[in-house]
Protein backbone atom coordinates (compact mmCIF):
# COMPACT_ATOMS: atom_id res chain seq x y z
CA UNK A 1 61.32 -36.02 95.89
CA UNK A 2 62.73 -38.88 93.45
CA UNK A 3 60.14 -41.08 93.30
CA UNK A 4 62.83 -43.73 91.99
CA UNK A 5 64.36 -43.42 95.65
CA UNK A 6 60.97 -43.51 97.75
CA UNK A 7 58.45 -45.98 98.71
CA UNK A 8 54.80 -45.44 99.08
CA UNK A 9 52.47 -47.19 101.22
CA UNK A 10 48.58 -46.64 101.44
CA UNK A 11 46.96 -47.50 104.89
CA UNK A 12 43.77 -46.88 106.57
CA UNK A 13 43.44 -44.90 110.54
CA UNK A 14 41.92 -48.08 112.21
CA UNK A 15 42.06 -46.64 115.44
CA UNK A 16 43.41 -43.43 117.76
CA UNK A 17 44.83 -44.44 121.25
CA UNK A 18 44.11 -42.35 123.82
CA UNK A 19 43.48 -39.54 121.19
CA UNK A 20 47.44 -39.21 121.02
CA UNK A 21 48.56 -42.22 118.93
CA UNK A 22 47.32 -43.08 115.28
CA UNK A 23 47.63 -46.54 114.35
CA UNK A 24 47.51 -46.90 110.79
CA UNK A 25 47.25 -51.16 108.88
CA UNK A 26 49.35 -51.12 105.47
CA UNK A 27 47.01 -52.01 102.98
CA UNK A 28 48.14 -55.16 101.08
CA UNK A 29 50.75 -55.81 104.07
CA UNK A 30 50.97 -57.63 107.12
CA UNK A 31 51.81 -54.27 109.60
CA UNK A 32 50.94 -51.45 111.18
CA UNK A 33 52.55 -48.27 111.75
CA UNK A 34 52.21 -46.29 114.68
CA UNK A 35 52.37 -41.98 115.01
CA UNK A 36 51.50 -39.42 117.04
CA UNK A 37 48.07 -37.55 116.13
CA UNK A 38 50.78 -34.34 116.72
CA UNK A 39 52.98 -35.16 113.54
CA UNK A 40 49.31 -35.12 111.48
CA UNK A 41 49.09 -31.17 109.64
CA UNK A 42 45.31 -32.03 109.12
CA UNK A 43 42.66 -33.84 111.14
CA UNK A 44 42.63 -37.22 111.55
CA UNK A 45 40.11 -39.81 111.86
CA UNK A 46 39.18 -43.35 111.79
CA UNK A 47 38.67 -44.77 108.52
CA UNK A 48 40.41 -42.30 106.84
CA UNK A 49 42.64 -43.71 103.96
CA UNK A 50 46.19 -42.01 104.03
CA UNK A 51 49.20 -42.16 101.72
CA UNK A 52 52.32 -42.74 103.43
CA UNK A 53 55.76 -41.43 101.46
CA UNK A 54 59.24 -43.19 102.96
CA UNK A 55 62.24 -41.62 101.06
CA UNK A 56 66.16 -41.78 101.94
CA UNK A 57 67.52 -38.63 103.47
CA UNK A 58 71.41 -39.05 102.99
CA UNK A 59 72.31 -35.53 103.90
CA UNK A 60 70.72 -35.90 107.60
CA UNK A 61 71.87 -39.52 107.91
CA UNK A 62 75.54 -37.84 107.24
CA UNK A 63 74.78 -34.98 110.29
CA UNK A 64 74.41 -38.03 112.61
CA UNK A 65 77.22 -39.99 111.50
CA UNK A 66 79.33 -37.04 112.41
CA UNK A 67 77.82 -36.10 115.73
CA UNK A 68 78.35 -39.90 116.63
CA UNK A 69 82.03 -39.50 115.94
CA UNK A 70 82.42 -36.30 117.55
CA UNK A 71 80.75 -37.85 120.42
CA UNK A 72 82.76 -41.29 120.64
CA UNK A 73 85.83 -38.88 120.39
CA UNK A 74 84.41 -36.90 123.47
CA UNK A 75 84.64 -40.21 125.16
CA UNK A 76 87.58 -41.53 124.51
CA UNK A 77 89.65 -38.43 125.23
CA UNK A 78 87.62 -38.81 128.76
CA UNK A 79 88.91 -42.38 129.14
CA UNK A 80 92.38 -41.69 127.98
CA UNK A 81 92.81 -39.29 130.58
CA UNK A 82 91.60 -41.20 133.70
């Protein structure tokens, strides 16, 4: 990961909805972020201090741009032929 391109956030578990959602406060920020307790690859708890990693990923952000377009062509051709 290029750490020039990425963001890093630390945050504490202050509580787990319904044992399915986490709900994690930014430390040093005014928000909250909210995940599943699924997306977690180790146990979670409350209290427990987590680093949180946001990076660009251009290459999928490119796959969706062109599934858009294949899809808004899809569409049109429908239209076009009513």
């Amino acid at each position: 990961m290029n750490e020039k391109n990425s963001t890093q956030l630390l945050g504490v578990i202050d509580r787990i909805e319904d044992d399915k959602i986490v709900v994690i406060n930014i430390n040093d920020r005014n928000g909250s972020i909210y995940i599943k307790k699924s997306a977690f690859k180790f146990k979670v708890y409350e209290g427990m201090w987590v680093r949180i990693n946001f990076s660009p990923e251009p290459k999928k952000e490119e796959e969706m741009k062109l599934q858009i377009e294949q899809l808004q062509k899809k569409l049109l051709s429908r239209k076009n032929k009513k």
